[in-house]
C-alpha atoms as a PDB file:
ATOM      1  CA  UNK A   1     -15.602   7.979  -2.129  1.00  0.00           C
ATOM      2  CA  UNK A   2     -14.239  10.797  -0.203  1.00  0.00           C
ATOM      3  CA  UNK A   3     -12.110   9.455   2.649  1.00  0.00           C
ATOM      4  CA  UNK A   4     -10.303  11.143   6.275  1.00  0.00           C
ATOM      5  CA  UNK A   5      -7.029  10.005   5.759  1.00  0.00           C
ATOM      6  CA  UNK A   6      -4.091   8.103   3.533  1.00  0.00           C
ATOM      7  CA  UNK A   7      -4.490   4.925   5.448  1.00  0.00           C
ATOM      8  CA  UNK A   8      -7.776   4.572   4.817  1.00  0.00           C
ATOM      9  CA  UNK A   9      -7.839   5.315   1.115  1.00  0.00           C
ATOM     10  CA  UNK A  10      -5.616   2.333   1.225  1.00  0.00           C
ATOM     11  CA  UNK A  11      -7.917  -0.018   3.371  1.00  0.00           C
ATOM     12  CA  UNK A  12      -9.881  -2.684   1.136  1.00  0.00           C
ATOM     13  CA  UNK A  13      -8.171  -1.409  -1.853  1.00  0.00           C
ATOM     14  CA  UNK A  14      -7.339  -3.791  -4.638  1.00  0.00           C
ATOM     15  CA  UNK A  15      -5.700  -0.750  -6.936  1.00  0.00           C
ATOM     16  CA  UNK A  16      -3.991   2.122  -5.636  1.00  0.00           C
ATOM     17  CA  UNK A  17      -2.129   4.598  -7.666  1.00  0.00           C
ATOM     18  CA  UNK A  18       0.182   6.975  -6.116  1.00  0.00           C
ATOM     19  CA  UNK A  19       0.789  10.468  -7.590  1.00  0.00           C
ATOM     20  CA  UNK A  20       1.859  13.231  -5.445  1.00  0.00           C
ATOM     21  CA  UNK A  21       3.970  15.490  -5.362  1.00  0.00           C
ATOM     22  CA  UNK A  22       5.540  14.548  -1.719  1.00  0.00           C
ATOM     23  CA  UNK A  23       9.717  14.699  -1.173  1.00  0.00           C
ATOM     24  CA  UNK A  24       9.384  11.656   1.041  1.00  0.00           C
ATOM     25  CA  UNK A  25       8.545   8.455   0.384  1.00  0.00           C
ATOM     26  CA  UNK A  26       4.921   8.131   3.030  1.00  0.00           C
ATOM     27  CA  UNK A  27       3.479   4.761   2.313  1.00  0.00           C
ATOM     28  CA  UNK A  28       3.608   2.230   5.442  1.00  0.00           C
ATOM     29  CA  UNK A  29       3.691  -1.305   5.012  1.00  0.00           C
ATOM     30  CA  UNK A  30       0.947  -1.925   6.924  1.00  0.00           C
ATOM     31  CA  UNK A  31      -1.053  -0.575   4.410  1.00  0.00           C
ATOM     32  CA  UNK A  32      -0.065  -2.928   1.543  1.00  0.00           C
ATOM     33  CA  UNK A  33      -2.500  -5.455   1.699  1.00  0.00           C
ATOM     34  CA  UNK A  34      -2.646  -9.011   0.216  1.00  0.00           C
ATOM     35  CA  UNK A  35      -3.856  -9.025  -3.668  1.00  0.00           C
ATOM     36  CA  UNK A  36      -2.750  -5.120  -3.392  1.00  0.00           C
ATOM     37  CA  UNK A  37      -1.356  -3.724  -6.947  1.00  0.00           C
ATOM     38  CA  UNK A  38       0.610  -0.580  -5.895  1.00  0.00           C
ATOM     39  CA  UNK A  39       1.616   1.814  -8.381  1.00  0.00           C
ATOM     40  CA  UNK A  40       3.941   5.506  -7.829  1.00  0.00           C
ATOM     41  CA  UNK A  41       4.253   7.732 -10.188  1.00  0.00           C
ATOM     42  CA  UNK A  42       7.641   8.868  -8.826  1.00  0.00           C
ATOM     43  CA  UNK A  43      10.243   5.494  -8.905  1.00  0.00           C
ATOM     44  CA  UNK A  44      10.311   5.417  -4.465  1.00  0.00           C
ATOM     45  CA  UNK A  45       8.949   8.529  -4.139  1.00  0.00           C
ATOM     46  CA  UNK A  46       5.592   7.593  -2.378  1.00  0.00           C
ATOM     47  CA  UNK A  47       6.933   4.212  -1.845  1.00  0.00           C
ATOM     48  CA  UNK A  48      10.356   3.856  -0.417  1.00  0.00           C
ATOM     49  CA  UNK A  49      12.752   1.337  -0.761  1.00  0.00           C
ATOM     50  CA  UNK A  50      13.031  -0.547   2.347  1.00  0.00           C
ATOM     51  CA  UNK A  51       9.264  -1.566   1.510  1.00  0.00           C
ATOM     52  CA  UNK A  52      10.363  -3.475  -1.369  1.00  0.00           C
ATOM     53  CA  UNK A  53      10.440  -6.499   0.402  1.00  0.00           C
ATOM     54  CA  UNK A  54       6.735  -6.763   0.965  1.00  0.00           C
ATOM     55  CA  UNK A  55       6.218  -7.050  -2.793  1.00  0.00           C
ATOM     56  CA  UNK A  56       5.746 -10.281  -4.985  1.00  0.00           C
ATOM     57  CA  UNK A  57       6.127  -8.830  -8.131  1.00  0.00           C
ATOM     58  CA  UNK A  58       7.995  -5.669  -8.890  1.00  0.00           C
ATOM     59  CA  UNK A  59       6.801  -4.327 -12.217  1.00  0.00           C
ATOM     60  CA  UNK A  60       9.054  -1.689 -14.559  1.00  0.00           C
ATOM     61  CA  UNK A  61       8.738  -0.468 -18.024  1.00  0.00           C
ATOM     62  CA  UNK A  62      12.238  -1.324 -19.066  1.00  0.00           C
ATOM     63  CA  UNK A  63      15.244  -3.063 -17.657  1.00  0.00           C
ATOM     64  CA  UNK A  64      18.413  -0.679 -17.282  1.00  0.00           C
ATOM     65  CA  UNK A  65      16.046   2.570 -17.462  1.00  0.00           C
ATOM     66  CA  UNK A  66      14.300   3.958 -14.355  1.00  0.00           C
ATOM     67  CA  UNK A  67      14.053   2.439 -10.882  1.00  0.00           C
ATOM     68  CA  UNK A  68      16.267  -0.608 -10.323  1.00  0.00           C
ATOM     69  CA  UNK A  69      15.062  -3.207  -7.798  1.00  0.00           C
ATOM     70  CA  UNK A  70      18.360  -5.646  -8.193  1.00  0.00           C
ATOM     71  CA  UNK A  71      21.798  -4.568  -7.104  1.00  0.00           C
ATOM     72  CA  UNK A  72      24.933  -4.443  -9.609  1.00  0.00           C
ATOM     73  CA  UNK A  73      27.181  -7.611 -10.011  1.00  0.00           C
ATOM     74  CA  UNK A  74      30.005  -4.873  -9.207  1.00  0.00           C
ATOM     75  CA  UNK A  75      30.363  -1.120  -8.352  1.00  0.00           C
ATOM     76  CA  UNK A  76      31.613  -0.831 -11.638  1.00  0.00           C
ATOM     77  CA  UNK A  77      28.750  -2.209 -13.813  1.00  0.00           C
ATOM     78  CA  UNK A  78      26.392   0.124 -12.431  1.00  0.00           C
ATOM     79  CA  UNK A  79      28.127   2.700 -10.560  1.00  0.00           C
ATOM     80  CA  UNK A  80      25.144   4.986 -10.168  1.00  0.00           C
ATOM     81  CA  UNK A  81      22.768   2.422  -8.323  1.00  0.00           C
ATOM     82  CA  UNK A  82      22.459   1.168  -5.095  1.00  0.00           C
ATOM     83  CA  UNK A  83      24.670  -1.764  -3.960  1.00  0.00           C
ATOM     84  CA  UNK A  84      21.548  -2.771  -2.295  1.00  0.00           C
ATOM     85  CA  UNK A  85      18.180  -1.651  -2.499  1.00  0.00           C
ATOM     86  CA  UNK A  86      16.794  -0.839   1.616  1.00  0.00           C
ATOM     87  CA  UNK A  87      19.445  -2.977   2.721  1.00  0.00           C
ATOM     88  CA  UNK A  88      17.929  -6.289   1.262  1.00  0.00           C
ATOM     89  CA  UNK A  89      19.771  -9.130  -0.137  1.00  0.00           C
ATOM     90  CA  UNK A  90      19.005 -10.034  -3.849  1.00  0.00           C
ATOM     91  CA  UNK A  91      16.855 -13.351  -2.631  1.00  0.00           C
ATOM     92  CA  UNK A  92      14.337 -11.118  -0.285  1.00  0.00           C
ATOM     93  CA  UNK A  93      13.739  -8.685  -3.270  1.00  0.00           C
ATOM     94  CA  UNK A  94      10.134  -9.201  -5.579  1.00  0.00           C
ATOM     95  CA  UNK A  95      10.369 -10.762  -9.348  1.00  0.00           C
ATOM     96  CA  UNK A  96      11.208  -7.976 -11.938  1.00  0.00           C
ATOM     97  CA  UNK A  97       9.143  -8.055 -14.654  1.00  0.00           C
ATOM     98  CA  UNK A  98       8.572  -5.537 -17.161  1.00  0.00           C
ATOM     99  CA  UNK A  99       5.302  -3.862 -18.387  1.00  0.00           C
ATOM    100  CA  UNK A 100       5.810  -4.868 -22.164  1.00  0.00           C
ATOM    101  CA  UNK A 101       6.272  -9.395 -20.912  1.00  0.00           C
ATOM    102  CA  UNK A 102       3.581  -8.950 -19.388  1.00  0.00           C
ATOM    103  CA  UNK A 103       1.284  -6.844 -22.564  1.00  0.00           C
ATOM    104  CA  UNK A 104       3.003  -9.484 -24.662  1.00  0.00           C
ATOM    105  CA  UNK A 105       2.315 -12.641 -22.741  1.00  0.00           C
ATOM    106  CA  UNK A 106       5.903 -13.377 -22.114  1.00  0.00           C
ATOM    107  CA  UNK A 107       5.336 -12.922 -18.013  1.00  0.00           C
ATOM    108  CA  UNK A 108       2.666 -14.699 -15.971  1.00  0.00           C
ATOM    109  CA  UNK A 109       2.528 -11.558 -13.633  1.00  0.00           C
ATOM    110  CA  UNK A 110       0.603 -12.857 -10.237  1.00  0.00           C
ATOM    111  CA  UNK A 111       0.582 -16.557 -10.036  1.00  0.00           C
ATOM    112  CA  UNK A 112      -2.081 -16.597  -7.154  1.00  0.00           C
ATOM    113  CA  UNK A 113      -4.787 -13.837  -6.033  1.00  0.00           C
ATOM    114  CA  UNK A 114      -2.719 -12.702  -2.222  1.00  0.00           C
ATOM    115  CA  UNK A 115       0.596 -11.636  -4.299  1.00  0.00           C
ATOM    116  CA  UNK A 116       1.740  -7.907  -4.095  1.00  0.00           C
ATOM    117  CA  UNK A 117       2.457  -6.448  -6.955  1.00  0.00           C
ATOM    118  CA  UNK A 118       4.394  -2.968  -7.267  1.00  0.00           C
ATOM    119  CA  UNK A 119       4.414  -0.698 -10.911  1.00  0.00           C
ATOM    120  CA  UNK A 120       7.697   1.521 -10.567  1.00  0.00           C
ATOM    121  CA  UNK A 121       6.564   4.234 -12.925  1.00  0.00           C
ATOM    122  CA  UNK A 122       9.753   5.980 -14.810  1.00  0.00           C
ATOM    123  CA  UNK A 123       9.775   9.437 -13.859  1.00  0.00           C
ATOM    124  CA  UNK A 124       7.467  11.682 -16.377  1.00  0.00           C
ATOM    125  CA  UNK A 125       5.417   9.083 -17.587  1.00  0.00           C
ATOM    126  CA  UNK A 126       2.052   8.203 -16.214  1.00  0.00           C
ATOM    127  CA  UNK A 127       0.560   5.062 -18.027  1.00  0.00           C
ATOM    128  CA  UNK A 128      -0.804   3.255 -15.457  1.00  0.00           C
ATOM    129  CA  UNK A 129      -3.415   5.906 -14.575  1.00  0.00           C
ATOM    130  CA  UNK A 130      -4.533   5.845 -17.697  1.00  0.00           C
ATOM    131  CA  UNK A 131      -4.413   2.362 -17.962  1.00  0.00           C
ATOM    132  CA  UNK A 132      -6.094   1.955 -14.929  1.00  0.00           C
ATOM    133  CA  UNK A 133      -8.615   5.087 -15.423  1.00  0.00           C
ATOM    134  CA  UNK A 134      -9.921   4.017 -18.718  1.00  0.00           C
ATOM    135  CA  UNK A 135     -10.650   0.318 -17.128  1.00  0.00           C
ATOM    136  CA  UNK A 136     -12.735   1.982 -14.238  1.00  0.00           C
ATOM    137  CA  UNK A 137     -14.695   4.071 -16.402  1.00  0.00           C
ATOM    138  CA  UNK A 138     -15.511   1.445 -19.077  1.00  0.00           C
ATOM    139  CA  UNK A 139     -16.385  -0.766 -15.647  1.00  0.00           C
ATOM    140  CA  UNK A 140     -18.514   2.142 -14.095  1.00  0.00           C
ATOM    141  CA  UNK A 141     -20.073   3.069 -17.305  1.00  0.00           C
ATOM    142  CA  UNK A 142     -20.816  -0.530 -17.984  1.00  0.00           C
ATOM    143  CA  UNK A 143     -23.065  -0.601 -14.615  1.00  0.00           C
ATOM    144  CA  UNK A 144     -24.662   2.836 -14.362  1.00  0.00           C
ATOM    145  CA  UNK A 145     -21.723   3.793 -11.363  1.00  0.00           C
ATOM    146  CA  UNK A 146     -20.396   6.972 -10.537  1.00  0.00           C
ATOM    147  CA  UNK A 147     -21.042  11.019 -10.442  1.00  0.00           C
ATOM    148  CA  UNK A 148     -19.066  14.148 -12.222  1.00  0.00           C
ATOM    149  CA  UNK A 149     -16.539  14.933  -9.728  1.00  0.00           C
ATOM    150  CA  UNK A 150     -15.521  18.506  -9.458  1.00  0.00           C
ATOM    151  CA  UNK A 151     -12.358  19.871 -11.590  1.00  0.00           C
ATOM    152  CA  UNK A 152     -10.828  21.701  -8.059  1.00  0.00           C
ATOM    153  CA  UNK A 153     -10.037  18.480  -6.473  1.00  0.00           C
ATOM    154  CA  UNK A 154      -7.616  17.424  -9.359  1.00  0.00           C
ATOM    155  CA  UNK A 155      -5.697  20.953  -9.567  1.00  0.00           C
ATOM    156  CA  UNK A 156      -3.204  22.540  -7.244  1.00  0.00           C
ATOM    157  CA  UNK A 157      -1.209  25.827  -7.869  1.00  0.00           C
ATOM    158  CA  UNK A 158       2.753  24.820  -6.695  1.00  0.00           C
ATOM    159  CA  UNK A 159       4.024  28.047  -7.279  1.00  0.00           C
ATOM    160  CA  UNK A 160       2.844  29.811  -3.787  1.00  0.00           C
END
């Protein structure tokens, strides 16, 4: 359903999938709610890193390759990432688990309905929408839900 604002396309929200095209990260905490899974399409883009610490469960495709939620041992094991992520200490940071434990049953994911769960997408790639896209359809096709929504509000033109 059509809604007014960002906030409220958050509000009562179990899913919410983040693609935009925005320079600065724009999500608020206060819109994370309990049992919220949060995804970005852009690693911190949406979502910036000093909301990390809101999340349960912090969800990647690989270790070592796209966002990283822990900081190196040393400046010298990872010299390109943060020493900290939002200024957090390792212990106030959510699990890391990574898309393919949890596919393959080697990660419980949420151990209890309220947990927040985060999906930092790598840049480029955008499984979770389809993921997520083809499980609302099958659901909405299943019960007789939904209406053609016009092509126009999925296209922009970026280069004006």
């Amino acid at each position: 359903m059509p809604v007014a604002s960002m906030e409220e396309a958050f509000t009562g929200s179990q899913i919410v999938c983040c693609c935009t095209d925005s320079p600065h990260p724009f999500v608020r905490a206060e819109w994370i709610e309990p049992g919220m899974f949060l995804s970005s399409v852009r690693p911190f883009g949406e979502v910036g890193r000093d909301l990390l610490g809101i999340f349960d469960i912090a969800v990647v495709h690989e270790r070592g390759l796209g966002p990283q939620f822990r900081p190196p041992q040393t400046a010298q094991d990872r010299p390109e990432a943060p020493l900290a992520v939002g200024g957090k200490d390792e212990k106030d940071l959510p699990s890391e688990i990574t898309l393919g434990e949890i596919c393959a049953g080697k990660a419980a994911g949420r151990r209890h309905a309220n947990q927040k769960t985060y999906f930092a997408n790598n840049e480029g790639h955008g499984v979770q929408f389809s993921a997520a896209g083809a499980f609302v359809l099958r659901r909405a096709r299943e019960r007789g839900l939904g209406r053609e929504l016009p092509t126009e509000w999925f296209l922009q033109d970026i280069s004006t």
